[in-house]
N, C-alpha and C. Protein backbone atom coordinates (compact mmCIF):
# COMPACT_ATOMS: atom_id res chain seq x y z
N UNK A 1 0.83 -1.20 0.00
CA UNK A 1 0.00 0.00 0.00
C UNK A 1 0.87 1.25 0.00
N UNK A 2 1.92 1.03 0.47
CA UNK A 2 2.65 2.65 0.90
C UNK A 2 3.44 2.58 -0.63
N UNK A 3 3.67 1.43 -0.99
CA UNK A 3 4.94 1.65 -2.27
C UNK A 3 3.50 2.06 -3.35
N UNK A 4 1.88 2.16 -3.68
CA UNK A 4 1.48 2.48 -4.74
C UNK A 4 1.37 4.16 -4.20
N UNK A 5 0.93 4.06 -2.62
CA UNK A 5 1.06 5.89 -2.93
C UNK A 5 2.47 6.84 -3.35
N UNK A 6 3.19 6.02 -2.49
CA UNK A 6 4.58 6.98 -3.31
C UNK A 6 4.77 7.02 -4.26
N UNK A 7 4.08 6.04 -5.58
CA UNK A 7 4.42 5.94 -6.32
C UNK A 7 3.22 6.93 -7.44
N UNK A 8 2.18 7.18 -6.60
CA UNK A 8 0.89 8.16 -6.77
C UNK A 8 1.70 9.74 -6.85
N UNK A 9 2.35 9.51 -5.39
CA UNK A 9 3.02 11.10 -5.30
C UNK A 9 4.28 11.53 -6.57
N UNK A 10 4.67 10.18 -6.53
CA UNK A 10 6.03 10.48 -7.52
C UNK A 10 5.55 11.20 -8.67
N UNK A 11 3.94 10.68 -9.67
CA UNK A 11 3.22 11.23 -10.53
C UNK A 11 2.26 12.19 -10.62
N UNK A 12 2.15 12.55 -9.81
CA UNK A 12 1.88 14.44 -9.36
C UNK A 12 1.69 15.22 -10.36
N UNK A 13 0.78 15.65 -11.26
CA UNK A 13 1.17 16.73 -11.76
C UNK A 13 1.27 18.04 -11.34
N UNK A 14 2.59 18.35 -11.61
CA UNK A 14 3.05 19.79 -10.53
C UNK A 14 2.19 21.18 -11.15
N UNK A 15 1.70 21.16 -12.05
CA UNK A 15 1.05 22.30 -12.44
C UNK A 15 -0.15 22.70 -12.28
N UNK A 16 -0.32 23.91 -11.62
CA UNK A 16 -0.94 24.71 -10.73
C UNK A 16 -2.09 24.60 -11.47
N UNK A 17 -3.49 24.72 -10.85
CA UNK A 17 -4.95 24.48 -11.16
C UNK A 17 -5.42 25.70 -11.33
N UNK A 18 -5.79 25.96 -13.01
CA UNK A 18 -6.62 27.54 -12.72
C UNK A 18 -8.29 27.23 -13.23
N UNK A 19 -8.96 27.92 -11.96
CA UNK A 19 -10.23 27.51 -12.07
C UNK A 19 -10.90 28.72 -12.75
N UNK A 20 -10.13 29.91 -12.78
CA UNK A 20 -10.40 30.88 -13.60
C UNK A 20 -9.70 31.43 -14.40
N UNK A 21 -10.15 30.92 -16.21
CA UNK A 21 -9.10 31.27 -17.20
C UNK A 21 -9.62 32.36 -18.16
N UNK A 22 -9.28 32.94 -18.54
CA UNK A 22 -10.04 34.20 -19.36
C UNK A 22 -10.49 33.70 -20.69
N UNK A 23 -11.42 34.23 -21.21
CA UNK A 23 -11.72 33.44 -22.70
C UNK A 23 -11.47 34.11 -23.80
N UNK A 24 -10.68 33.39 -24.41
CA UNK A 24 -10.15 33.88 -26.03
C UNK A 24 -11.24 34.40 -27.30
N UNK A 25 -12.77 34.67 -26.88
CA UNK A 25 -13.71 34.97 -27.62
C UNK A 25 -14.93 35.49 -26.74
N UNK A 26 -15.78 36.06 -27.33
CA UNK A 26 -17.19 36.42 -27.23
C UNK A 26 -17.89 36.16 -28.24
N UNK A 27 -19.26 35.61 -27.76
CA UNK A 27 -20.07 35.76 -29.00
C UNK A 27 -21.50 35.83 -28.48
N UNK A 28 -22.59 35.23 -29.25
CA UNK A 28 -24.24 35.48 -29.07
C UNK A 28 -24.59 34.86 -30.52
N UNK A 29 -25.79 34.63 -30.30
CA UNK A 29 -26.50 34.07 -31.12
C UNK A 29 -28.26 34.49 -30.90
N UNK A 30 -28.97 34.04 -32.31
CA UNK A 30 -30.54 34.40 -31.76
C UNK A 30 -31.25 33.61 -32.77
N UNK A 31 -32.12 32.95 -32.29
CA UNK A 31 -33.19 32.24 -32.68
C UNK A 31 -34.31 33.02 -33.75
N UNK A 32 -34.42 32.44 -35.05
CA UNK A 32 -35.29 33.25 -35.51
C UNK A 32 -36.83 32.48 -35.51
N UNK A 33 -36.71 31.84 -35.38
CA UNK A 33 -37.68 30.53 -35.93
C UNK A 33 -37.59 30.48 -37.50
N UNK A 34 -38.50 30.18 -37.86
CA UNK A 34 -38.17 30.31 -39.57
C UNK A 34 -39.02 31.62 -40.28
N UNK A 35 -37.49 32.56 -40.69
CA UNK A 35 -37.72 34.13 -41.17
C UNK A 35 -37.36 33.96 -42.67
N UNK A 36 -37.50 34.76 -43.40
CA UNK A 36 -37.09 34.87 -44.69
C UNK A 36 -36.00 35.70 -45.01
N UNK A 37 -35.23 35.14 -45.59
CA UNK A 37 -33.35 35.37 -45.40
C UNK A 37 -33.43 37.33 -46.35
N UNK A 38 -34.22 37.73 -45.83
CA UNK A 38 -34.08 39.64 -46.00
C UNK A 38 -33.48 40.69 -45.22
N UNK A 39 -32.90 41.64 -45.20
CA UNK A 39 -32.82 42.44 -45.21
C UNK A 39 -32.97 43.04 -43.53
N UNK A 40 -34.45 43.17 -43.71
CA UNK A 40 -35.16 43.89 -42.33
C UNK A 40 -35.36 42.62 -41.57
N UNK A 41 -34.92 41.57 -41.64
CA UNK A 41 -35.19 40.07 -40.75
C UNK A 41 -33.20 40.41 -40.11
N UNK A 42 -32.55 40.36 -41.71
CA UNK A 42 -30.56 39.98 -40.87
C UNK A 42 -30.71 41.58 -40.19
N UNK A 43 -31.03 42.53 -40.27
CA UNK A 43 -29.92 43.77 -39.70
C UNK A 43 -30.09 43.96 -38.56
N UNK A 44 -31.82 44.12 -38.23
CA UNK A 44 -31.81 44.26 -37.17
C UNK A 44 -31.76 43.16 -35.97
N UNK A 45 -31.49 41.99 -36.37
CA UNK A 45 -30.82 40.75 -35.70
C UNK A 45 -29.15 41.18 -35.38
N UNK A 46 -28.59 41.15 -36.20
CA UNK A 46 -26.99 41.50 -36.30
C UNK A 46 -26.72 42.65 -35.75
N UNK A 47 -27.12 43.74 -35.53
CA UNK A 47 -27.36 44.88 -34.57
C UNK A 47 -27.33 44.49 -33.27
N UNK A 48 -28.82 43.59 -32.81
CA UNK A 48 -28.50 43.20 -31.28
C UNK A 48 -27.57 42.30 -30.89
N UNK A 49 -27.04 41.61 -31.72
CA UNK A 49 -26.34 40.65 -31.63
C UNK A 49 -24.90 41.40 -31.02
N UNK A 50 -24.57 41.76 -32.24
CA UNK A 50 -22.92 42.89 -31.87
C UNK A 50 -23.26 44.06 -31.22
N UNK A 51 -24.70 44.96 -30.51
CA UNK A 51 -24.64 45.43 -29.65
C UNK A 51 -23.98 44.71 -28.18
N UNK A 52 -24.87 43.50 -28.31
CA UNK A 52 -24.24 42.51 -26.68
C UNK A 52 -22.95 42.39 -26.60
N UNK A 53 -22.40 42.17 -27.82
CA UNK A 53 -20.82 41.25 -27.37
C UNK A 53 -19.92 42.82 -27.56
N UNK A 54 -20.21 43.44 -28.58
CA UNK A 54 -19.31 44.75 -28.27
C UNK A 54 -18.92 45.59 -26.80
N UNK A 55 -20.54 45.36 -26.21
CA UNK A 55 -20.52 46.10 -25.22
C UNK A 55 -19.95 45.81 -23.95
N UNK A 56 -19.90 44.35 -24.50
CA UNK A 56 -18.62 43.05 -23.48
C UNK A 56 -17.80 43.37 -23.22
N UNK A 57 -17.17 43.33 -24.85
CA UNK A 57 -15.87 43.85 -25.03
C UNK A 57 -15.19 44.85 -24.31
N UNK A 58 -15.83 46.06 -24.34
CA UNK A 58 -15.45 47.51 -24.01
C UNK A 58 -15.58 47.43 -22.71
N UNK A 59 -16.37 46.95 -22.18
CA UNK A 59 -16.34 47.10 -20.35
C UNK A 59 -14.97 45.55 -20.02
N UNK A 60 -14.46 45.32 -20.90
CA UNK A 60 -13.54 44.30 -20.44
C UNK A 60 -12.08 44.73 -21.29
N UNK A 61 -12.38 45.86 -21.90
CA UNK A 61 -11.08 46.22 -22.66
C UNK A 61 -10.01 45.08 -23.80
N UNK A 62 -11.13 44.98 -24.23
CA UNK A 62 -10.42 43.36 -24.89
C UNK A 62 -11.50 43.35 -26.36
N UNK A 63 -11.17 44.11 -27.53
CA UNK A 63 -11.35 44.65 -28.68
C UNK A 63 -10.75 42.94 -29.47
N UNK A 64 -11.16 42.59 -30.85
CA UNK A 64 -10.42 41.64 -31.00
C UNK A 64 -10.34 42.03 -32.75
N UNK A 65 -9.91 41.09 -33.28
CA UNK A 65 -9.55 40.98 -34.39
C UNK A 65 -10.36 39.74 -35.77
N UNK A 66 -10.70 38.86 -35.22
CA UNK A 66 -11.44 38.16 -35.81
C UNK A 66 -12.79 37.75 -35.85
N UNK A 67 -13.67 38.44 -36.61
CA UNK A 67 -14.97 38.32 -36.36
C UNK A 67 -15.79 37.03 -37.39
N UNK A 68 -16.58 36.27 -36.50
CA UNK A 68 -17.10 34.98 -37.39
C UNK A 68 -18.79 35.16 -37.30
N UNK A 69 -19.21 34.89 -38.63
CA UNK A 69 -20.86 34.93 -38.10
C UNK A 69 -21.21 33.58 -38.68
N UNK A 70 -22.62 32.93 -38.20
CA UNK A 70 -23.57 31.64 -38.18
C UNK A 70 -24.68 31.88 -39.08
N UNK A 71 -24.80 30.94 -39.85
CA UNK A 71 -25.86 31.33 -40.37
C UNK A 71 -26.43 30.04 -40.58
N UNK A 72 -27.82 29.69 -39.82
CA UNK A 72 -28.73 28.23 -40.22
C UNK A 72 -29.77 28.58 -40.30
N UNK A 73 -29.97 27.50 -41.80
CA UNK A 73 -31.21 27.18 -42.78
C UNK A 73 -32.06 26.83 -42.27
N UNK A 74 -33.19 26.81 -42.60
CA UNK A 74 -34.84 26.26 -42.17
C UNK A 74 -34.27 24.61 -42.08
N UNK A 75 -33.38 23.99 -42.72
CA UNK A 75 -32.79 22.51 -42.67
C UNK A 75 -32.44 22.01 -41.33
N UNK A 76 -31.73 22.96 -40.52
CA UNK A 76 -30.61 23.15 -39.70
C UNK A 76 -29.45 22.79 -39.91
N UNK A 77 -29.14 23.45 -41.46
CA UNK A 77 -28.01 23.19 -41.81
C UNK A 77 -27.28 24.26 -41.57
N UNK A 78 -25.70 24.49 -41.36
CA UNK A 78 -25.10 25.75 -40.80
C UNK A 78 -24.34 26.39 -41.59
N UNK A 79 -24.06 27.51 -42.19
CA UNK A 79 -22.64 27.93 -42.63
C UNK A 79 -22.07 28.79 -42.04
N UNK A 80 -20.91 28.81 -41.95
CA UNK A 80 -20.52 30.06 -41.04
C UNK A 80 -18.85 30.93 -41.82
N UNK A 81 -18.70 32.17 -41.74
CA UNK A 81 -17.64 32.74 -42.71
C UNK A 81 -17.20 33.44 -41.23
N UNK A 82 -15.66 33.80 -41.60
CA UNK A 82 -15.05 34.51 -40.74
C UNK A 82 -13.84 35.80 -41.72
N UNK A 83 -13.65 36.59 -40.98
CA UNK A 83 -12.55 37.29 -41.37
C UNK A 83 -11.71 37.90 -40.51
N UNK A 84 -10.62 38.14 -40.51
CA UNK A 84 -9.08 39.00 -39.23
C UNK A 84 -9.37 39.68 -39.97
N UNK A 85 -9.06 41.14 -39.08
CA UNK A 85 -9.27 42.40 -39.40
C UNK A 85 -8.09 42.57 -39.07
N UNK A 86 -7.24 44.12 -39.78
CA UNK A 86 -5.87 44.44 -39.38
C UNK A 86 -5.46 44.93 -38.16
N UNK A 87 -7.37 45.78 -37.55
CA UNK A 87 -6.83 46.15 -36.44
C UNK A 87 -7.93 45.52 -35.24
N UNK A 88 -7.86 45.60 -34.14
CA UNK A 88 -9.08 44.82 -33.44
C UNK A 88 -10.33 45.95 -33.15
N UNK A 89 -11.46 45.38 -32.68
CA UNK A 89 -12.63 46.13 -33.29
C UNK A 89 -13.59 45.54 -31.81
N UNK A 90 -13.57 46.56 -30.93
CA UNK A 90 -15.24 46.68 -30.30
C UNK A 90 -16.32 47.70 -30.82
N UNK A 91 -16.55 48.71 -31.53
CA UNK A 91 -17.20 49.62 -32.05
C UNK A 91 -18.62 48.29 -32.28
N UNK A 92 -20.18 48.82 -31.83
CA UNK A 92 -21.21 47.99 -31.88
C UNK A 92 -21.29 47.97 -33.59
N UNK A 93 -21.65 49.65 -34.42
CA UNK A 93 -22.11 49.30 -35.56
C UNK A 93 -20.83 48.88 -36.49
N UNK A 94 -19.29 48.81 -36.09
CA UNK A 94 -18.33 48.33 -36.99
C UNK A 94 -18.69 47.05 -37.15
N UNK A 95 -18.50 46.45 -35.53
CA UNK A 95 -19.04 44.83 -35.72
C UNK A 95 -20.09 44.24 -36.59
N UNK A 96 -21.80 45.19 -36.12
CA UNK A 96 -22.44 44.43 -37.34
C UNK A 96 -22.62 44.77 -38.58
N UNK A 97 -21.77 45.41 -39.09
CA UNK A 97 -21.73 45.69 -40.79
C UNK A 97 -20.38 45.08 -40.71
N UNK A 98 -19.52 44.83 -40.32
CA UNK A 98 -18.89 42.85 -40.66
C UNK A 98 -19.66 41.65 -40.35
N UNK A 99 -20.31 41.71 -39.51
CA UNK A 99 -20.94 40.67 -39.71
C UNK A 99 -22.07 40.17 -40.64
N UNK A 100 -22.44 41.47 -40.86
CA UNK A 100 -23.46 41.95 -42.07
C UNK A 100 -22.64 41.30 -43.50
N UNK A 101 -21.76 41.84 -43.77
CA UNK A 101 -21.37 41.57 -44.84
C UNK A 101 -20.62 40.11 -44.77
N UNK A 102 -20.34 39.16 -43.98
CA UNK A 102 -19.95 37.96 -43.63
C UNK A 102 -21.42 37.08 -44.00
N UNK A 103 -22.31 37.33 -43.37
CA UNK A 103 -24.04 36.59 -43.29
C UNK A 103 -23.97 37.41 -45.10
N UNK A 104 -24.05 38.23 -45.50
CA UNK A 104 -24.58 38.29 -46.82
C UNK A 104 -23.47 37.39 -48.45
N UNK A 105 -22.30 37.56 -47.42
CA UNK A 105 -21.48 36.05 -48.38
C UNK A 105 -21.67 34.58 -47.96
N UNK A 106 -22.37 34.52 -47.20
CA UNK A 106 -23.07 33.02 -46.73
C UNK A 106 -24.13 32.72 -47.41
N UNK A 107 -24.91 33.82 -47.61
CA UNK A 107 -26.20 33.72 -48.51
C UNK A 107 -26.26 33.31 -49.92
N UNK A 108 -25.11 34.19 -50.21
CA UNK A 108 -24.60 34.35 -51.31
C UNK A 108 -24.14 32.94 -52.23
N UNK A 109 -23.23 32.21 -51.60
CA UNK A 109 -22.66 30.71 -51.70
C UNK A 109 -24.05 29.74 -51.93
N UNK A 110 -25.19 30.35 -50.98
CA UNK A 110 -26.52 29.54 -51.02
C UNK A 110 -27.68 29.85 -51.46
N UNK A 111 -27.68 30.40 -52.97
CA UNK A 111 -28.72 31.09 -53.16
C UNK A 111 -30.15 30.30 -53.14
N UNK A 112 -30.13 29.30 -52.92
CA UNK A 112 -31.16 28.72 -52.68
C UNK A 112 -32.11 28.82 -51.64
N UNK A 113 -31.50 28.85 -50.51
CA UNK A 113 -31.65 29.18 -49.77
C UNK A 113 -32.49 30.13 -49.06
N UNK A 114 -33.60 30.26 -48.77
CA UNK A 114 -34.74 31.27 -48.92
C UNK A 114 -35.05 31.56 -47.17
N UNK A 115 -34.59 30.95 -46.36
CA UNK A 115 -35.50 30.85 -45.03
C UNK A 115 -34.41 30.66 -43.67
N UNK A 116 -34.09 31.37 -42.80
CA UNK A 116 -33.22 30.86 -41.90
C UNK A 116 -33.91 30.75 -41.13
N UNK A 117 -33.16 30.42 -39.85
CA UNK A 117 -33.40 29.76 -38.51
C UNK A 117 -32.64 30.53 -37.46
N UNK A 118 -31.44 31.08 -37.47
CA UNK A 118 -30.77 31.58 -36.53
C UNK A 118 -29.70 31.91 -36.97
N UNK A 119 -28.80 33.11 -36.44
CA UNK A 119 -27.70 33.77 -36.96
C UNK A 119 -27.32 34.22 -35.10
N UNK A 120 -25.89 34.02 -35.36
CA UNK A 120 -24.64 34.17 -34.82
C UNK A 120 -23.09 35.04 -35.06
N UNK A 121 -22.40 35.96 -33.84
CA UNK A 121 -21.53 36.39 -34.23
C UNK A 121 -20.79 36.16 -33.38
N UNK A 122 -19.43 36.11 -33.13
CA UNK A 122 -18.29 35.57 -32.05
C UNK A 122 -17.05 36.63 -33.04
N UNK A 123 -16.48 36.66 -31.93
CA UNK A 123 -15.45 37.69 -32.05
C UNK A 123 -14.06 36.74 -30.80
N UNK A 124 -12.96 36.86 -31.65
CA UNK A 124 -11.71 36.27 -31.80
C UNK A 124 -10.64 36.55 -31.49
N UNK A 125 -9.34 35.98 -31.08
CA UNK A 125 -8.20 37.30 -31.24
C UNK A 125 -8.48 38.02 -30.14
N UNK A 126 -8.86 38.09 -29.02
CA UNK A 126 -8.85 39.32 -28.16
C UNK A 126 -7.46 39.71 -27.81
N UNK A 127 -7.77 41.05 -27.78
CA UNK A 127 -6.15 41.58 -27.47
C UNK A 127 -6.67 42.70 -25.74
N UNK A 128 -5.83 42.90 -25.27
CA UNK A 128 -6.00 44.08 -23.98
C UNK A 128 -5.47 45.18 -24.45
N UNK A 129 -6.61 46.14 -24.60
CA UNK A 129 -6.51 47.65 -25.17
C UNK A 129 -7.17 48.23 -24.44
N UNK A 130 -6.48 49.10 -23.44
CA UNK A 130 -7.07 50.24 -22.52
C UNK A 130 -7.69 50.97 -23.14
N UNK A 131 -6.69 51.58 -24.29
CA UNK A 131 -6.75 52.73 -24.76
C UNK A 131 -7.44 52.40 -26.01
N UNK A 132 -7.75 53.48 -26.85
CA UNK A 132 -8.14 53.34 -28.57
C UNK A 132 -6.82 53.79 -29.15
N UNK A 133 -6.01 52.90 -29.76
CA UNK A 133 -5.21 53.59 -30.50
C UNK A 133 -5.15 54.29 -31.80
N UNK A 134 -5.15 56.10 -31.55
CA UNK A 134 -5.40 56.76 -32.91
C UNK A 134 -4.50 56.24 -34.01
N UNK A 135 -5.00 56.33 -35.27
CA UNK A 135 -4.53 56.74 -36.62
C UNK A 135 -4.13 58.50 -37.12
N UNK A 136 -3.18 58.42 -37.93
CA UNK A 136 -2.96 59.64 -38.25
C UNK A 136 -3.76 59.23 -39.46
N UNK A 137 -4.14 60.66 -39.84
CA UNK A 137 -5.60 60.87 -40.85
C UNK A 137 -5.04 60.96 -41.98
N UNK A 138 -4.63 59.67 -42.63
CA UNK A 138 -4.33 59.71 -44.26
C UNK A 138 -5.34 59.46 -45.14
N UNK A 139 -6.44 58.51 -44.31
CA UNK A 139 -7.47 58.68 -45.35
C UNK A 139 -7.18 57.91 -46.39
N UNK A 140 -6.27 56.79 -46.66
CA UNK A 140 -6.11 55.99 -47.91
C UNK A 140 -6.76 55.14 -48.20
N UNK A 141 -8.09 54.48 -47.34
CA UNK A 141 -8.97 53.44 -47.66
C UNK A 141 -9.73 53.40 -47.17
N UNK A 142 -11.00 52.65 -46.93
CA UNK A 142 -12.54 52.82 -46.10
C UNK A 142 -12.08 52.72 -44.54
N UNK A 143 -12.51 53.15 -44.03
CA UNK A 143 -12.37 53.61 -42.56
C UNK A 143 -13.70 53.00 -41.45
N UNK A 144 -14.28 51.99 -42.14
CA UNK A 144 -15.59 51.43 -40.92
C UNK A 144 -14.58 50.20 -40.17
N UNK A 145 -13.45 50.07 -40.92
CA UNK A 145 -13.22 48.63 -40.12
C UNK A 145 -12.11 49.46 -39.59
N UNK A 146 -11.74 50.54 -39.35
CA UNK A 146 -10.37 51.35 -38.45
C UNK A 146 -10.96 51.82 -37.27
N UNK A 147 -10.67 51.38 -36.44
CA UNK A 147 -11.28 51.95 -34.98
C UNK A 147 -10.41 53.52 -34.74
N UNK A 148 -9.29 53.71 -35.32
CA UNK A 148 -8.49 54.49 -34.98
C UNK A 148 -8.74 55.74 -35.71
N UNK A 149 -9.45 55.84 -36.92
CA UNK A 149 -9.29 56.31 -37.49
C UNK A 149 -11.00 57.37 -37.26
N UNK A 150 -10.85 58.92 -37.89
CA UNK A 150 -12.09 60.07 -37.56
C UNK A 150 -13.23 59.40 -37.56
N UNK A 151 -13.49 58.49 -38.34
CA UNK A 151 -15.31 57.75 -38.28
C UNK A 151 -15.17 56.75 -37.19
N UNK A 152 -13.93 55.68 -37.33
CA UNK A 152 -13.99 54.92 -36.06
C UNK A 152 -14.13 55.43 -34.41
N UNK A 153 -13.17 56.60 -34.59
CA UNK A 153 -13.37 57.30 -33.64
C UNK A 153 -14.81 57.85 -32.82
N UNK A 154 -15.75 58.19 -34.01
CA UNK A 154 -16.51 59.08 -33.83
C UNK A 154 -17.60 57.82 -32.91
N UNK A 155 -17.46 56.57 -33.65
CA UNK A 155 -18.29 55.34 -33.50
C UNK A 155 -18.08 54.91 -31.75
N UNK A 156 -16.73 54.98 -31.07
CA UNK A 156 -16.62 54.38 -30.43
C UNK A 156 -16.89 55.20 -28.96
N UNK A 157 -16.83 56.30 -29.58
CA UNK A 157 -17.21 57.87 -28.59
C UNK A 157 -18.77 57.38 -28.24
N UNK A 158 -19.45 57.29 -29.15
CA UNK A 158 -21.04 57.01 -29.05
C UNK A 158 -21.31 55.74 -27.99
N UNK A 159 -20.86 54.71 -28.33
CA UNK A 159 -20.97 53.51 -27.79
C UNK A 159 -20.57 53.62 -26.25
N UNK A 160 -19.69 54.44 -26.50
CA UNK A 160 -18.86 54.41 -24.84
C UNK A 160 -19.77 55.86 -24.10
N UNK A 161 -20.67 56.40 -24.84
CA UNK A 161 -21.47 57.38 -23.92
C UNK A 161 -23.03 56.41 -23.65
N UNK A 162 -22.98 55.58 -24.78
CA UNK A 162 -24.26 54.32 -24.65
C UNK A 162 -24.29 53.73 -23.18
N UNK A 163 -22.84 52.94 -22.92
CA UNK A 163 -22.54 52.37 -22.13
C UNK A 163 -22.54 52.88 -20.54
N UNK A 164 -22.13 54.37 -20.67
CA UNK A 164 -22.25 54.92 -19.59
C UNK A 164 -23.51 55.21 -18.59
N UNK A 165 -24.89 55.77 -19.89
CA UNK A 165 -26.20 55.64 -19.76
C UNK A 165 -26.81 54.54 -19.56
N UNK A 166 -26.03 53.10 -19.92
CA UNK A 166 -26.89 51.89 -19.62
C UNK A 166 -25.85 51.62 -17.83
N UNK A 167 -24.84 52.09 -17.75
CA UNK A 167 -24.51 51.46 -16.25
C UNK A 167 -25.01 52.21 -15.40
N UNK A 168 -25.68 53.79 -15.85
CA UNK A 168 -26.22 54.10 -14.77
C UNK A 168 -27.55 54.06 -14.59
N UNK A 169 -28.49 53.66 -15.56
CA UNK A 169 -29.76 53.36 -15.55
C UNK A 169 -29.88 52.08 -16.03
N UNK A 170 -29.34 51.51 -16.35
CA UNK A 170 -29.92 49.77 -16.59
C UNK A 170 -30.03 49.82 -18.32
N UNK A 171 -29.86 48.52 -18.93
CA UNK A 171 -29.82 48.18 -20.07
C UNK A 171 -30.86 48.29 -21.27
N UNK A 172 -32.19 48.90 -20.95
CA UNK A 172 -32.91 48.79 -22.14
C UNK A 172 -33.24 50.21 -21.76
N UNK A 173 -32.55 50.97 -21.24
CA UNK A 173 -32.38 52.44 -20.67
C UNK A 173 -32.10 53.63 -22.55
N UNK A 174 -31.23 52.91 -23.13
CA UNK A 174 -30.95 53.28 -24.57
C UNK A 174 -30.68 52.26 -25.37
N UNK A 175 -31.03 52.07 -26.34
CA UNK A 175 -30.28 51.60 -27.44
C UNK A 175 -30.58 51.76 -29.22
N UNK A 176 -30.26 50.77 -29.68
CA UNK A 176 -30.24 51.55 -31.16
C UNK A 176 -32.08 51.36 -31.46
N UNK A 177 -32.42 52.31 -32.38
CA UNK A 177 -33.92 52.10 -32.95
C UNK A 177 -34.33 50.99 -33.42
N UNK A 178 -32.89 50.71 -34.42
CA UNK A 178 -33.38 49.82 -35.69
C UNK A 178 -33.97 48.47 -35.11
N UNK A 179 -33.13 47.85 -33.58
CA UNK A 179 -32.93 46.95 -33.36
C UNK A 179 -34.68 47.25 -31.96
N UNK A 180 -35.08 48.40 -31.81
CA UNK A 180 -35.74 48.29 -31.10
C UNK A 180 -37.40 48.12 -31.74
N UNK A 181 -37.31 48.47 -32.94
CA UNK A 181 -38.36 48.57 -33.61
C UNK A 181 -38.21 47.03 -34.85
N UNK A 182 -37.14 46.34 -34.57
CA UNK A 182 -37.23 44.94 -35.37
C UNK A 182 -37.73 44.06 -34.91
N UNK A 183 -37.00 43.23 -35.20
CA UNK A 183 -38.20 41.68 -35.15
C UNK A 183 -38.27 41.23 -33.19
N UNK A 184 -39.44 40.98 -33.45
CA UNK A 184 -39.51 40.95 -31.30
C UNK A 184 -38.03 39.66 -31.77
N UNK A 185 -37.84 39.88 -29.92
CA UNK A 185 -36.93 38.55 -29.42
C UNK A 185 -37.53 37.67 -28.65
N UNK A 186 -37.55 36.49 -29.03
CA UNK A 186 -38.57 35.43 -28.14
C UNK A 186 -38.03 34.99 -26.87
N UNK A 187 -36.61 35.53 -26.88
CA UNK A 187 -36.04 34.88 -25.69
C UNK A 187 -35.10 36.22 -24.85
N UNK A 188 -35.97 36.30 -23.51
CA UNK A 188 -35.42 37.61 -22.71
C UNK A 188 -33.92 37.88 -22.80
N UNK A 189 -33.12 39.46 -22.96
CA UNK A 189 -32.30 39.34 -22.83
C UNK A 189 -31.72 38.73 -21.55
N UNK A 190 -32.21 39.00 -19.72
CA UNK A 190 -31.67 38.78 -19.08
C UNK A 190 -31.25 37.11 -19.24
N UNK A 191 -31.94 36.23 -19.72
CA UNK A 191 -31.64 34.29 -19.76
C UNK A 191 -30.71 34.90 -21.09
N UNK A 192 -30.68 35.37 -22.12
CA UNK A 192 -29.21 35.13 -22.78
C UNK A 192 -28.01 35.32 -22.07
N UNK A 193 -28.29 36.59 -21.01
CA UNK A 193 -26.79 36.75 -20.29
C UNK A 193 -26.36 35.35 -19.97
N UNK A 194 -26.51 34.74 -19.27
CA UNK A 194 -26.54 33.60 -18.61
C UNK A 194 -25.73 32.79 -19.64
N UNK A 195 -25.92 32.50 -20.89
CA UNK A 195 -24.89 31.84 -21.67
C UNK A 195 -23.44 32.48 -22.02
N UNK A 196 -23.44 34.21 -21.92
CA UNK A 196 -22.40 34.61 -22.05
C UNK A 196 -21.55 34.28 -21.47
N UNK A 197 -20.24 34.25 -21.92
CA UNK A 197 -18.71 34.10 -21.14
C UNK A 197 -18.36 35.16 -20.57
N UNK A 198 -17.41 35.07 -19.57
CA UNK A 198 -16.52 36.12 -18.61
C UNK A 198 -15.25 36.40 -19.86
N UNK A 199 -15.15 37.59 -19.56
CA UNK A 199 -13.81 37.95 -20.33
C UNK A 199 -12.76 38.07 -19.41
């Protein structure tokens, strides 16, 4: 008996137990039941969607770089597209006009495709950014996916005065129209928190 425990202790693994590890992503998802793959069904879905996880982001200082969106068929079949961005990105409306344009090259691949079920966005790559780091204003290419740059800027000013108004009055205190006047949500925001991750 004593020679199998020493021989228990001898195999030890010496490395330390972390019961709290930070997570390399955020994301959300939403149930549509079965919508018709338009317009006024994806935006104002993809709106609340990257309102939630942006707003993650920014109260956790952890902006990322790779944004992926979900997209399932009335089948429950799934496709999903991703893209790295050059620079990392919490801004709410940067996120969903990538994800916008990610869900509309999914569609795209499936034109058959007439009817979804549910759409998803997760964000990748987190990096720790206190700060926003400016761009000097050259202006050499589209500027929605530059956080750094006069429009990104202007985007992230908004969000972060959003944020301020929702911590001091509570969460459905402000938010965007489009997403308030779209398609109801069948499932309360407070039970989605509950699936979110800790950053």
């Amino acid at each position: 008996m004593g020679r199998k425990l020493s021989a228990l202790a001898w195999n030890r693994d010496p490395r330390e137990i972390k019961t709290q590890r930070r997570s390399h992503s955020a994301g959300a998802q939403s149930a549509l039941g079965r919508r018709p793959a338009e317009e006024r069904v994806i935006r104002p879905a993809l709106l609340h969607l990257a309102d939630r996880i942006a707003t993650h982001l920014r109260a956790k200082s952890r902006p990322g770089r790779t944004v992926t969106a979900r997209v399932r068929f009335a089948d429950m079949c799934s496709v999903t597209r991703s893209v790295t961005l050059a620079a990392p990105i919490s801004a709410t409306r940067m996120l969903a006009e990538v994800a916008e344009a990610l869900v509309h090259a999914a569609l795209a691949d499936h034109p058959h495709e007439k009817t979804i079920s549910l759409l998803a966005i997760s964000v990748s790559n987190l990096e720790e950014h206190p700060v926003l780091q400016l761009e000097l204003p050259f202006e050499l290419e589209d500027g929605r996916c530059r956080p750094g740059c006069r429009s990104g800027m202007a985007r992230w000013a908004a969000d972060r005065a959003i944020d301020a108004v929702r911590d001091r009055f509570g969460w459905e205190a402000i938010g965007y129209g489009s997403v308030a006047l779209g398609i109801p949500r069948s499932i309360p925001d407070d039970f989605r928190q509950l699936a979110e991750k800790n950053l």
